[in-house]
Protein backbone atom coordinates (compact mmCIF):
# COMPACT_ATOMS: atom_id res chain seq x y z
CA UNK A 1 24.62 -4.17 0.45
CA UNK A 2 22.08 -4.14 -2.53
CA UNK A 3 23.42 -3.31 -6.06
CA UNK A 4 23.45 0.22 -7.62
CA UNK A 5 19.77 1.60 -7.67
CA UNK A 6 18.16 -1.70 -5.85
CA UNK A 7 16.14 -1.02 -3.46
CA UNK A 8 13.85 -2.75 -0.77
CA UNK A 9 10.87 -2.36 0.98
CA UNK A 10 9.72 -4.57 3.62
CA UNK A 11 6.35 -4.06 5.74
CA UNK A 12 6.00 -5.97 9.12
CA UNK A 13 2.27 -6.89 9.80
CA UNK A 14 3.24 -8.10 13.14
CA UNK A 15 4.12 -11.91 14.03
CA UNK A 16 5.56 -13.54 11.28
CA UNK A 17 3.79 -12.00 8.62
CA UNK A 18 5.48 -9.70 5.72
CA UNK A 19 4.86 -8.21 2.57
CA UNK A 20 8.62 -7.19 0.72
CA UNK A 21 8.70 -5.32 -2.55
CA UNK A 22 12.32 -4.69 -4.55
CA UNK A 23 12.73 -3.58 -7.52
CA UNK A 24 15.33 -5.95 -9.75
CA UNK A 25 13.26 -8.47 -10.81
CA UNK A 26 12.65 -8.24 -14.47
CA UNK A 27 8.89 -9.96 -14.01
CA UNK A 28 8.42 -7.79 -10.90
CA UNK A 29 9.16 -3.68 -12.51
CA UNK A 30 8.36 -0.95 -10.09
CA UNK A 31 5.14 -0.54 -10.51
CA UNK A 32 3.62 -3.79 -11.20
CA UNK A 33 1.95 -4.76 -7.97
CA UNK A 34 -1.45 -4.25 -7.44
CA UNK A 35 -3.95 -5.45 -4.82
CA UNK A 36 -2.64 -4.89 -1.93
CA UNK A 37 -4.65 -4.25 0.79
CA UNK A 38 -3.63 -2.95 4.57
CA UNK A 39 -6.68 -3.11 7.25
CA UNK A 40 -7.10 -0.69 9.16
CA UNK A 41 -9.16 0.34 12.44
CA UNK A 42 -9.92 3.74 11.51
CA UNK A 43 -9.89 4.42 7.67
CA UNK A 44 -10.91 8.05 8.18
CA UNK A 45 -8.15 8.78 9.72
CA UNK A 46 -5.77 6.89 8.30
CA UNK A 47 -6.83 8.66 4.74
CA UNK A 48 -6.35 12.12 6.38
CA UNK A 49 -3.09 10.96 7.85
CA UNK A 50 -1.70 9.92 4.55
CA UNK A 51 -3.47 13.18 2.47
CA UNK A 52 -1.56 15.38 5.09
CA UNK A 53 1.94 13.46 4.15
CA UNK A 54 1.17 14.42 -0.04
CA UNK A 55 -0.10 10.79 -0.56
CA UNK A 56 -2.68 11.39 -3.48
CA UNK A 57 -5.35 8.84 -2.32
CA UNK A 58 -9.34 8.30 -3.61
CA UNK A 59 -12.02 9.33 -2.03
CA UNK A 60 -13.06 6.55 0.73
CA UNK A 61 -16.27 4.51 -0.90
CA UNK A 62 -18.44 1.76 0.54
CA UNK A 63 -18.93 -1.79 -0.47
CA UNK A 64 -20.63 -4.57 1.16
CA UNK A 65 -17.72 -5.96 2.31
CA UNK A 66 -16.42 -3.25 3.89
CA UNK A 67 -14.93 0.75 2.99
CA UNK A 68 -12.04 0.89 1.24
CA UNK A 69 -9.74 3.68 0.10
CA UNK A 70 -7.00 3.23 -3.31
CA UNK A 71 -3.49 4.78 -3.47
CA UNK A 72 -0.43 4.49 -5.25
CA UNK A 73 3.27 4.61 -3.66
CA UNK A 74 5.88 6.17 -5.59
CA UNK A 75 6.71 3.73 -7.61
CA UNK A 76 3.62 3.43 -8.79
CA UNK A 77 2.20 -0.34 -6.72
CA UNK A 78 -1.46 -0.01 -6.19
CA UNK A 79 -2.79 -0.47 -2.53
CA UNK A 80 -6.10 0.20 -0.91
CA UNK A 81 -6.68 0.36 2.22
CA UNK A 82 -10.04 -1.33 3.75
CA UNK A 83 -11.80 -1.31 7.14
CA UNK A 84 -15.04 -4.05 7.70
CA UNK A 85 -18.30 -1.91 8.05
């Protein structure tokens, strides 16, 4: 059991790949992580999916190395997510 107001988040990428963020590191505050980046297949949808759940996310733009799309969670850790073009 984690401490009073710890918390954990831990996302699975499949195999043995995962990303886990807490929040009770002193050099690691809520909010500190940034650059994060989740391919996905379909980034349309994906962006509607997360509008739909209250996820404020930026307009999707192009790049030549693909689309990508930038979001904060609530606690304020900067992802994007990116599909190849």
């Amino acid at each position: 059991m984690f401490g009073e107001g710890m918390r954990w988040l831990e996302l699975s990428l499949g195999g043995e790949t995962n990303i886990a963020l807490v929040n009770w590191f002193p050099e690691m505050p809520a909010g500190s992580i940034h650059g994060l980046i989740i391919k996905v297949d379909d980034i349309e949808a994906k962006h509607k999916e997360l509008s739909s759940m209250g996820v404020k996310i930026d307009p999707i733009f192009n790049t030549p190395w693909g689309k990508f799309a930038n979001f904060k969670d609530q606690d304020g850790n900067g992802w994007s997510l990116r599909v190849i073009a």
